[in-house]
PDB file of N, CA and C in Angstrom:
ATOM      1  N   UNK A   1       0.852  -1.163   0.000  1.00  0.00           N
ATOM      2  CA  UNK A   1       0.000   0.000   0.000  1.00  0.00           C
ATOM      3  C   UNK A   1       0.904   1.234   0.000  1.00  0.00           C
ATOM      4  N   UNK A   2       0.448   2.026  -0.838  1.00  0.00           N
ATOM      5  CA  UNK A   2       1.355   3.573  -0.986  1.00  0.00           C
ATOM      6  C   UNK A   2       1.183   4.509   0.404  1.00  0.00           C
ATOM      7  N   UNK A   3       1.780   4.926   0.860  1.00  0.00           N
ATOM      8  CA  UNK A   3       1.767   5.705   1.974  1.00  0.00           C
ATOM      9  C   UNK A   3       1.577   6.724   1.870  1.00  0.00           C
ATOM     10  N   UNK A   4       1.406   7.747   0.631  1.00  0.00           N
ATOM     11  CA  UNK A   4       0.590   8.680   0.790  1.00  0.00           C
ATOM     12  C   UNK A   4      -1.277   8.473   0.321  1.00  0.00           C
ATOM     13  N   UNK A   5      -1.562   7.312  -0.293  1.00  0.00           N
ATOM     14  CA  UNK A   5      -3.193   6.709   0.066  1.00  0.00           C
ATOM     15  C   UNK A   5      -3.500   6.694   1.490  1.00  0.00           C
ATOM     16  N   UNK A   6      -2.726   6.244   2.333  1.00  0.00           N
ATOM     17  CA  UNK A   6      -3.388   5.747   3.608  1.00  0.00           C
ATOM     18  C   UNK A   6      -3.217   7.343   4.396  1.00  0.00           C
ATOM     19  N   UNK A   7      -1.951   8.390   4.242  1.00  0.00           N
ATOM     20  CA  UNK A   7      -2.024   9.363   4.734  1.00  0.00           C
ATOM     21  C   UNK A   7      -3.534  10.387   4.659  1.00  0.00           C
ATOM     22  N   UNK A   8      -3.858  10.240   3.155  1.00  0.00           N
ATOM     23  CA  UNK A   8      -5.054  10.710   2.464  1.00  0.00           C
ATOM     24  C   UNK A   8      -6.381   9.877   3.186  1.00  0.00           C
ATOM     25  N   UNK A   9      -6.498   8.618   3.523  1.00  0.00           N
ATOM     26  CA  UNK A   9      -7.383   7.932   4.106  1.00  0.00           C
ATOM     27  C   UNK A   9      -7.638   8.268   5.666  1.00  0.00           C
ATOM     28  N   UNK A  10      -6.688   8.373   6.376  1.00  0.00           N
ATOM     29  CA  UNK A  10      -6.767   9.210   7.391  1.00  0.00           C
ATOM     30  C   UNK A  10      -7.067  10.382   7.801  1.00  0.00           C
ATOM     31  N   UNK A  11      -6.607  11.399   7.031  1.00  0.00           N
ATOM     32  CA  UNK A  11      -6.822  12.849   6.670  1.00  0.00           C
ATOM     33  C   UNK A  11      -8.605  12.745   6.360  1.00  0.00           C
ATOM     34  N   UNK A  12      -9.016  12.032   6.132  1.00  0.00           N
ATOM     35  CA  UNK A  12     -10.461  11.673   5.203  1.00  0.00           C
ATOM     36  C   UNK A  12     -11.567  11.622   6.380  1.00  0.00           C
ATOM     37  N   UNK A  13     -10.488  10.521   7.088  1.00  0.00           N
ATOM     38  CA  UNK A  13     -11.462   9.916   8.037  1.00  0.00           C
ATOM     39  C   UNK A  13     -11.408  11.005   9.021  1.00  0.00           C
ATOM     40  N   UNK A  14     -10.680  11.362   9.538  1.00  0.00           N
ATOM     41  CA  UNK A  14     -10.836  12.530  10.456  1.00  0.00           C
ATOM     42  C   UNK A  14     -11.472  13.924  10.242  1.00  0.00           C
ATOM     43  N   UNK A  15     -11.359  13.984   9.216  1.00  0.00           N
ATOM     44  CA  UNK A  15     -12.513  15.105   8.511  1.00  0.00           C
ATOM     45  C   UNK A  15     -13.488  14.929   8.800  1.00  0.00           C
ATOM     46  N   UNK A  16     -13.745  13.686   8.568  1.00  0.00           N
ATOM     47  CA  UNK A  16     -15.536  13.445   8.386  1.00  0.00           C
ATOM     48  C   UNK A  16     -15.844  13.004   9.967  1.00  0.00           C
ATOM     49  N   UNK A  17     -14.882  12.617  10.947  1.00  0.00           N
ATOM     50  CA  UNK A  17     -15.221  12.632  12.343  1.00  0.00           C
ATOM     51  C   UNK A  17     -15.010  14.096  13.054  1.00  0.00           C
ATOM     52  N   UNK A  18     -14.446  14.291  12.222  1.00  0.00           N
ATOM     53  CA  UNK A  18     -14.736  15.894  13.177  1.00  0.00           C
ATOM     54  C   UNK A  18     -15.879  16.828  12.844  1.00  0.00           C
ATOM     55  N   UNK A  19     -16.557  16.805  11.322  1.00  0.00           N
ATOM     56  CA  UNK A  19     -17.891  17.083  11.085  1.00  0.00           C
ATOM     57  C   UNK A  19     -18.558  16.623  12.001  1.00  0.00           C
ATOM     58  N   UNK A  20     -18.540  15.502  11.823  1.00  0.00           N
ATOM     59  CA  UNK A  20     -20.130  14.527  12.351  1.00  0.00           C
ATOM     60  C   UNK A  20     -20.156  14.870  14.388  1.00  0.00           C
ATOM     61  N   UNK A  21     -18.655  15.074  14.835  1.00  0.00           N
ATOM     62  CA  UNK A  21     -18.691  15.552  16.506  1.00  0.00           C
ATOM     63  C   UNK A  21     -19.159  17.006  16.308  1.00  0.00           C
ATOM     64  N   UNK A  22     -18.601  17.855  15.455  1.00  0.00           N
ATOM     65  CA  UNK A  22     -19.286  19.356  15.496  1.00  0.00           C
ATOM     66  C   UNK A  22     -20.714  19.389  15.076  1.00  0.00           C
ATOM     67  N   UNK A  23     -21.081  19.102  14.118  1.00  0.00           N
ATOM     68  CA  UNK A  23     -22.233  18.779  14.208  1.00  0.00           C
ATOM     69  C   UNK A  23     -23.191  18.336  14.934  1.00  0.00           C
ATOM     70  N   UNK A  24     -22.934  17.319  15.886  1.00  0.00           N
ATOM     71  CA  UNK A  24     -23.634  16.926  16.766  1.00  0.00           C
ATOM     72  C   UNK A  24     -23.516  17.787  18.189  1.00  0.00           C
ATOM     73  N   UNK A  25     -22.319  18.513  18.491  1.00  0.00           N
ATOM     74  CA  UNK A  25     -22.510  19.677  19.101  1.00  0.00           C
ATOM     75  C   UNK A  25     -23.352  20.372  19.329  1.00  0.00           C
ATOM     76  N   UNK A  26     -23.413  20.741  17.940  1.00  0.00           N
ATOM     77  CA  UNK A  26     -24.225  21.801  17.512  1.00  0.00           C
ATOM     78  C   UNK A  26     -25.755  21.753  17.973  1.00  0.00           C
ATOM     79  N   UNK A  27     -26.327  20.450  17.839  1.00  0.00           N
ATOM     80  CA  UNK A  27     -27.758  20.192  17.446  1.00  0.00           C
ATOM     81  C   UNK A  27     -27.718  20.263  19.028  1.00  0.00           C
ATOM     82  N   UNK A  28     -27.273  19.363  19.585  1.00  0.00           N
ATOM     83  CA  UNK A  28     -27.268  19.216  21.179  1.00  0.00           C
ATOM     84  C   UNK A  28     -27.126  20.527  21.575  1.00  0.00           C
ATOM     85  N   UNK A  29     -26.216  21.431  21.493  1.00  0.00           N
ATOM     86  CA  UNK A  29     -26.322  22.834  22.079  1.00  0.00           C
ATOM     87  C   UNK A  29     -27.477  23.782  21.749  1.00  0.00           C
ATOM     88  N   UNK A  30     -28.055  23.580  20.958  1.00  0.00           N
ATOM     89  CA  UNK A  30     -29.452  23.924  19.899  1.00  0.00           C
ATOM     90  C   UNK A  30     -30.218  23.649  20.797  1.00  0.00           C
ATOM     91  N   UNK A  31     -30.713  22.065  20.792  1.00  0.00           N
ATOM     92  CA  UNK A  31     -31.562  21.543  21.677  1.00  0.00           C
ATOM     93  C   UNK A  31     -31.536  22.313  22.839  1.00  0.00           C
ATOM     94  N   UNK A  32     -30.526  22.242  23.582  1.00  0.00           N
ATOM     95  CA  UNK A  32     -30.858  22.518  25.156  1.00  0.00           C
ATOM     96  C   UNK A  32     -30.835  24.091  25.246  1.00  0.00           C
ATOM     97  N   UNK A  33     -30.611  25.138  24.007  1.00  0.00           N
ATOM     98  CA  UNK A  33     -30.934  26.274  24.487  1.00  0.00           C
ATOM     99  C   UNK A  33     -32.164  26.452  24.176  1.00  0.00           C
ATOM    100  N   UNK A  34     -33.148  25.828  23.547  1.00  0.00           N
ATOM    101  CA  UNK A  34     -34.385  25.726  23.251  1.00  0.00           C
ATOM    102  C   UNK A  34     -35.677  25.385  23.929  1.00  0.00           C
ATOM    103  N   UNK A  35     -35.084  24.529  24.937  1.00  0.00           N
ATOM    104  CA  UNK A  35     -35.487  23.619  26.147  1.00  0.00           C
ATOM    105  C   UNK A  35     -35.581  24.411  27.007  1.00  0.00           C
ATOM    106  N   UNK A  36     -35.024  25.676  27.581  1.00  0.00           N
ATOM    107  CA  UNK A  36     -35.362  26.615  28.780  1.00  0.00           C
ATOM    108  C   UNK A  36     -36.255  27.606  28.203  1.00  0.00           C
ATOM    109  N   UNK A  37     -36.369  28.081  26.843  1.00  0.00           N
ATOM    110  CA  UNK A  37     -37.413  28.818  26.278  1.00  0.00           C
ATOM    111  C   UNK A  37     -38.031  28.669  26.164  1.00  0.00           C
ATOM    112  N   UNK A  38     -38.239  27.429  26.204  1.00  0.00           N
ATOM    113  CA  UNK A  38     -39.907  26.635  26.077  1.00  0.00           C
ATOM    114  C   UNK A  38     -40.502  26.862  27.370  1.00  0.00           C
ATOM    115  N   UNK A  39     -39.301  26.285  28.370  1.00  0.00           N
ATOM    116  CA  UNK A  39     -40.082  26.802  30.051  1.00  0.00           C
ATOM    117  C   UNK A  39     -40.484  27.970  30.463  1.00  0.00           C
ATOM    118  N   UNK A  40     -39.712  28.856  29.873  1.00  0.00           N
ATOM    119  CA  UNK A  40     -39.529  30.329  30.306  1.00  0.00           C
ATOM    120  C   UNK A  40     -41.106  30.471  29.682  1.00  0.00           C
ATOM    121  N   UNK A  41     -41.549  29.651  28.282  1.00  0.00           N
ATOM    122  CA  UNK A  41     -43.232  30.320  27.719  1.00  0.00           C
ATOM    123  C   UNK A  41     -43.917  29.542  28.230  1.00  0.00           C
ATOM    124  N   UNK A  42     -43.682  28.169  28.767  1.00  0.00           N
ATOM    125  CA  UNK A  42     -44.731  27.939  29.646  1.00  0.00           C
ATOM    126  C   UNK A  42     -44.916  28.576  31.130  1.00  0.00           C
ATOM    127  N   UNK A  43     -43.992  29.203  31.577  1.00  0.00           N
ATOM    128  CA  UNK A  43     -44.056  29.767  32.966  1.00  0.00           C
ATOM    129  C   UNK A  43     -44.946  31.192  32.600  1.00  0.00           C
ATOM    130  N   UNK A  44     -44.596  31.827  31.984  1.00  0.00           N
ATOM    131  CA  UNK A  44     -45.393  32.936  31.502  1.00  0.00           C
ATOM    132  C   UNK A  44     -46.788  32.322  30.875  1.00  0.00           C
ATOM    133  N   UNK A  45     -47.095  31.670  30.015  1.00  0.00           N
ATOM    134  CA  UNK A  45     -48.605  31.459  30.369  1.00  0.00           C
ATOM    135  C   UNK A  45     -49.634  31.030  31.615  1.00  0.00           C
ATOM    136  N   UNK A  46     -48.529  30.139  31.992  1.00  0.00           N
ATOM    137  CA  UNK A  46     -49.103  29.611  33.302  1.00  0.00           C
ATOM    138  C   UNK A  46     -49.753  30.777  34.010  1.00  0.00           C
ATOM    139  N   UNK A  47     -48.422  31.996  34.122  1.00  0.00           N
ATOM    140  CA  UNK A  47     -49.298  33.599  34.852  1.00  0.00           C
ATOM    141  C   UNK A  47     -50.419  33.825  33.980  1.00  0.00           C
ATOM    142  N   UNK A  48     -50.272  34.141  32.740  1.00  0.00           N
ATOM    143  CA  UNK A  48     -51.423  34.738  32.088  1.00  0.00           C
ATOM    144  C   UNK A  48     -52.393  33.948  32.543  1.00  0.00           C
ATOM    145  N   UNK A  49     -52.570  32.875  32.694  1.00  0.00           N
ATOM    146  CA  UNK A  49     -53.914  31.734  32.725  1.00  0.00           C
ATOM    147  C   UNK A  49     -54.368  32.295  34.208  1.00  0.00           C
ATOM    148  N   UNK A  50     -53.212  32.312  35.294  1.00  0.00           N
ATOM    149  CA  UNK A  50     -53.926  32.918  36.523  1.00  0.00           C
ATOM    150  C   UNK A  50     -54.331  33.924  36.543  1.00  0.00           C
ATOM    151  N   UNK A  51     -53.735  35.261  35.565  1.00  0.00           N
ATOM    152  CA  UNK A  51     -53.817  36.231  35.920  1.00  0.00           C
ATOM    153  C   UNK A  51     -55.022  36.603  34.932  1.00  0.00           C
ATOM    154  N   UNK A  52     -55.635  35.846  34.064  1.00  0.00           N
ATOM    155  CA  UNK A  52     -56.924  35.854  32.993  1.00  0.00           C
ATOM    156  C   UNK A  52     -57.970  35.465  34.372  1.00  0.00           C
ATOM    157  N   UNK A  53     -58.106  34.179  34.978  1.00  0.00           N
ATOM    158  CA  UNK A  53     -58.793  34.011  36.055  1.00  0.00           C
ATOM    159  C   UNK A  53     -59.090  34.677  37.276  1.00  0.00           C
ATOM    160  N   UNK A  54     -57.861  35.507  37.813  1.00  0.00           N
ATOM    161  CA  UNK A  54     -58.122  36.491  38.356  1.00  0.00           C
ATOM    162  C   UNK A  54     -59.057  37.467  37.988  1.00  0.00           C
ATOM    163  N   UNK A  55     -59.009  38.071  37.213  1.00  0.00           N
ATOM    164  CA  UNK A  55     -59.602  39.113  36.517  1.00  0.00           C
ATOM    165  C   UNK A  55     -61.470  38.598  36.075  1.00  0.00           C
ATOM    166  N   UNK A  56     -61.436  37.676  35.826  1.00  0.00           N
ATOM    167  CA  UNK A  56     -62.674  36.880  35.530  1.00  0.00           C
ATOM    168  C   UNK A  56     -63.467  36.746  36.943  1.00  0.00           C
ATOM    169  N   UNK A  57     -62.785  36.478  38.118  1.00  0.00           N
ATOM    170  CA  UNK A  57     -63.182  36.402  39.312  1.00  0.00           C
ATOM    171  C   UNK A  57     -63.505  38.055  39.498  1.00  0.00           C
ATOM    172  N   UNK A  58     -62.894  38.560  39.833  1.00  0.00           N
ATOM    173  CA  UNK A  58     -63.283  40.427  40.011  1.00  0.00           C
ATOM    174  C   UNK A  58     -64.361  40.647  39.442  1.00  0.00           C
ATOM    175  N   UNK A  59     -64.396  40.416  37.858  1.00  0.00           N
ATOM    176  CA  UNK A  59     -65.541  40.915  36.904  1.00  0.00           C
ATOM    177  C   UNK A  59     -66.723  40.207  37.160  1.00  0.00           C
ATOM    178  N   UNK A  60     -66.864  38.527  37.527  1.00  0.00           N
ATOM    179  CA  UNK A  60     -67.948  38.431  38.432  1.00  0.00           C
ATOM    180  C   UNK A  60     -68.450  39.173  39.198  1.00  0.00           C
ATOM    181  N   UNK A  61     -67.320  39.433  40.511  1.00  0.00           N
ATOM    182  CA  UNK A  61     -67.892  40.307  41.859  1.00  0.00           C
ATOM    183  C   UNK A  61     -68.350  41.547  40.991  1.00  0.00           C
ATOM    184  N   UNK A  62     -67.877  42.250  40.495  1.00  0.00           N
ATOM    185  CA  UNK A  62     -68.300  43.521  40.335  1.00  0.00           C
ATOM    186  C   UNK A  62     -69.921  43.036  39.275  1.00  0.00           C
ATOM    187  N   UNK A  63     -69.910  41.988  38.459  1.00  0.00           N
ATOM    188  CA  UNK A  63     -71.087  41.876  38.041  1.00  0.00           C
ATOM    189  C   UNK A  63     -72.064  41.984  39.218  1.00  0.00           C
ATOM    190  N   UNK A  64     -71.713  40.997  40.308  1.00  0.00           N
ATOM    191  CA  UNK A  64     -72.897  40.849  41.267  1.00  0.00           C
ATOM    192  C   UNK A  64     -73.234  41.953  41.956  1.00  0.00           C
ATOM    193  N   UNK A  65     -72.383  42.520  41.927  1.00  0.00           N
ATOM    194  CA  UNK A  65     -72.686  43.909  42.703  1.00  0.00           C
ATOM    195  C   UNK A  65     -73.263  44.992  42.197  1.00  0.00           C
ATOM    196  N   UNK A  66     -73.113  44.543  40.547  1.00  0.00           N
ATOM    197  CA  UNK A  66     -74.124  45.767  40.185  1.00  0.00           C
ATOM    198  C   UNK A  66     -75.580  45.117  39.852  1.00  0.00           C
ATOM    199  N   UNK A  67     -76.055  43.797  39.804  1.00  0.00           N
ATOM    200  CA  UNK A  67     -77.095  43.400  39.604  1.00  0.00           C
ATOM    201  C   UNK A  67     -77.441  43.511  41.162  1.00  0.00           C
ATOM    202  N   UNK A  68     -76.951  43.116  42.350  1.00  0.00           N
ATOM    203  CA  UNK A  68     -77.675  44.038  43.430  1.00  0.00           C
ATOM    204  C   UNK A  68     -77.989  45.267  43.854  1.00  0.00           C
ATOM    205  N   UNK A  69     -76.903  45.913  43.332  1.00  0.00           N
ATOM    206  CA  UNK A  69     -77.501  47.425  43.445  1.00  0.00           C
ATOM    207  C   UNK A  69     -78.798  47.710  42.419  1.00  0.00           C
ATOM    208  N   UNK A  70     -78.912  47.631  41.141  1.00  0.00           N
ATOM    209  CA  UNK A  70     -79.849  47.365  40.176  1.00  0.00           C
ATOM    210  C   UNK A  70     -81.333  46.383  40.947  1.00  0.00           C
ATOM    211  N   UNK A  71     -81.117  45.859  41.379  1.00  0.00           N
ATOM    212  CA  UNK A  71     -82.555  45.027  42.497  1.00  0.00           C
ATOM    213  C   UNK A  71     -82.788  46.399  43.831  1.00  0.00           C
ATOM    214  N   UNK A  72     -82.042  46.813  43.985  1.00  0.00           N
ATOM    215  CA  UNK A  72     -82.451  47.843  45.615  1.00  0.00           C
ATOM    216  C   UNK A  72     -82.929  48.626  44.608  1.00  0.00           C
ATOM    217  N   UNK A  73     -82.398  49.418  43.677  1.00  0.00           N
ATOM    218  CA  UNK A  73     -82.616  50.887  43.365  1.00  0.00           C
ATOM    219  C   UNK A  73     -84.207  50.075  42.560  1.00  0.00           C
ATOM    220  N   UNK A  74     -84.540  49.089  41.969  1.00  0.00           N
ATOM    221  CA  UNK A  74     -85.869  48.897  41.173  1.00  0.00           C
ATOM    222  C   UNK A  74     -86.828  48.660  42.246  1.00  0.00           C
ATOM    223  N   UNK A  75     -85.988  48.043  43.707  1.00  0.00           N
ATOM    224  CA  UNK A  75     -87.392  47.874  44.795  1.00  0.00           C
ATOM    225  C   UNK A  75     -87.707  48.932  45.184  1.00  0.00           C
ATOM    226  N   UNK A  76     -86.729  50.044  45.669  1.00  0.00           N
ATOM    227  CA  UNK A  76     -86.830  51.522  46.087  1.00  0.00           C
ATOM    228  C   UNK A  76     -88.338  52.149  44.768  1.00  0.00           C
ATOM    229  N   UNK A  77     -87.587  52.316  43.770  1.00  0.00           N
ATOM    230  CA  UNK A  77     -88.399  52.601  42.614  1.00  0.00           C
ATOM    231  C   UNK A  77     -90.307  52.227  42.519  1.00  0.00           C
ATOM    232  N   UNK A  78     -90.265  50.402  42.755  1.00  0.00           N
ATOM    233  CA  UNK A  78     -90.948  50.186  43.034  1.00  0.00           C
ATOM    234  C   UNK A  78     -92.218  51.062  44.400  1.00  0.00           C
ATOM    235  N   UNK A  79     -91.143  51.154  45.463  1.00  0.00           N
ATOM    236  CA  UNK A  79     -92.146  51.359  46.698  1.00  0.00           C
ATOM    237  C   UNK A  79     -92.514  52.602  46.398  1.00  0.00           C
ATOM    238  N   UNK A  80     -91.627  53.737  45.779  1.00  0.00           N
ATOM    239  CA  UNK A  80     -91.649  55.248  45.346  1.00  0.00           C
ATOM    240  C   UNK A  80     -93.340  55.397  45.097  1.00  0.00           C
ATOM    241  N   UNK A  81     -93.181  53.954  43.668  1.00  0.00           N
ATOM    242  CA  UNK A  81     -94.625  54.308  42.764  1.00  0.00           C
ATOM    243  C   UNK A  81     -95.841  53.965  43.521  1.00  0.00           C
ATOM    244  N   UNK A  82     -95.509  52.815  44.457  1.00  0.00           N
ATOM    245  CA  UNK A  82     -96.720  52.032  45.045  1.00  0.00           C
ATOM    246  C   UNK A  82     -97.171  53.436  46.048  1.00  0.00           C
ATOM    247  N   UNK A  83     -96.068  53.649  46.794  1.00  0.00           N
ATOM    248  CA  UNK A  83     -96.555  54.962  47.862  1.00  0.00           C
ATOM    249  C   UNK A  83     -97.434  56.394  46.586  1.00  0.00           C
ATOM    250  N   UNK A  84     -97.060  56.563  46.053  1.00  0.00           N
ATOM    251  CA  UNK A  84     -97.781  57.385  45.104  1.00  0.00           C
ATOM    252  C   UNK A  84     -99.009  57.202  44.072  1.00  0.00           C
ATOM    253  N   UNK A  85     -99.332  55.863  43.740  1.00  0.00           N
ATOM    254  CA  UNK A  85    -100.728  55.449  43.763  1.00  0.00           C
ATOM    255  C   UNK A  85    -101.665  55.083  45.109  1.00  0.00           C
ATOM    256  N   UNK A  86    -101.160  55.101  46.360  1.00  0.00           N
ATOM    257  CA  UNK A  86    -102.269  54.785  47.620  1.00  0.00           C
ATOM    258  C   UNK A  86    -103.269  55.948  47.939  1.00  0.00           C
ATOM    259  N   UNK A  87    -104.279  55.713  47.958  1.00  0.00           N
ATOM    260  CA  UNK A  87    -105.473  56.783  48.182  1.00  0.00           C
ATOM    261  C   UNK A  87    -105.143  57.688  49.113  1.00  0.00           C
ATOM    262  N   UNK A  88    -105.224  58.449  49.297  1.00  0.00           N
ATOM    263  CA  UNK A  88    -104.865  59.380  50.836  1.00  0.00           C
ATOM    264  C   UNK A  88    -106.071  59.765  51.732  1.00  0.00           C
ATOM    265  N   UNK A  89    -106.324  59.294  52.958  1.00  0.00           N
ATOM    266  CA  UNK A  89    -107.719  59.252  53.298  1.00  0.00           C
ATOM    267  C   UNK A  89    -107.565  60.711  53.943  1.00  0.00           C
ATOM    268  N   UNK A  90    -107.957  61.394  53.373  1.00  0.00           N
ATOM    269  CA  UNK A  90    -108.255  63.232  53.698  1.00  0.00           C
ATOM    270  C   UNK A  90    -109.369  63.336  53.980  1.00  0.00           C
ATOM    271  N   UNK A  91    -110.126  62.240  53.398  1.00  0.00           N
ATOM    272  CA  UNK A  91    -112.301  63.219  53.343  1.00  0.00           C
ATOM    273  C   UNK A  91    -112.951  62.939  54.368  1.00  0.00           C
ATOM    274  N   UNK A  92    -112.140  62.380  55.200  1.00  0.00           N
ATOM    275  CA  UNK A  92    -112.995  61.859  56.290  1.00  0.00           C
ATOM    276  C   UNK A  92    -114.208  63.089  56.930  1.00  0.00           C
TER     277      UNK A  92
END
């Protein structure tokens, strides 16, 4: 065998092993910086989801509170009219 073939065969092979380790570097270092960004957007929705529910809870209360105030002010209303249709016994 000629000894500069096998120099060239070596030279070859190590080329293509040092691609295929950088390469795989690569993807692996890829991967795992990708992998905390993903957490970082699930941690931030997770808030939004509480902080959407929060807000949904409030806007209840404040619903209920204005459909009770809305019931006093229509019973008030109510008694206003009833007291103002009752006969007034004057003729006695």
């Amino acid at each position: 065998m000629d000894p500069s073939i096998a120099v060239v065969a070596v030279v070859m092979i190590s080329a293509i092993s040092y691609t295929i380790v950088s390469l795989t570097k690569l993807i692996v270092s890829r991967q795992a910086s990708q992998r905390p960004a993903a957490s970082v957007a699930d941690a931030r929705l997770e808030r939004l989801e509480h902080a959407v529910d929060a807000i949904a809870l409030e806007i209840e209360r404040i619903s209920e509170g204005q459909r009770f105030t809305t019931k006093l002010l229509s019973e008030q209303t109510r008694e206003k009219k009833a007291a103002r249709e009752l006969p007034s016994d004057t003729s006695s």
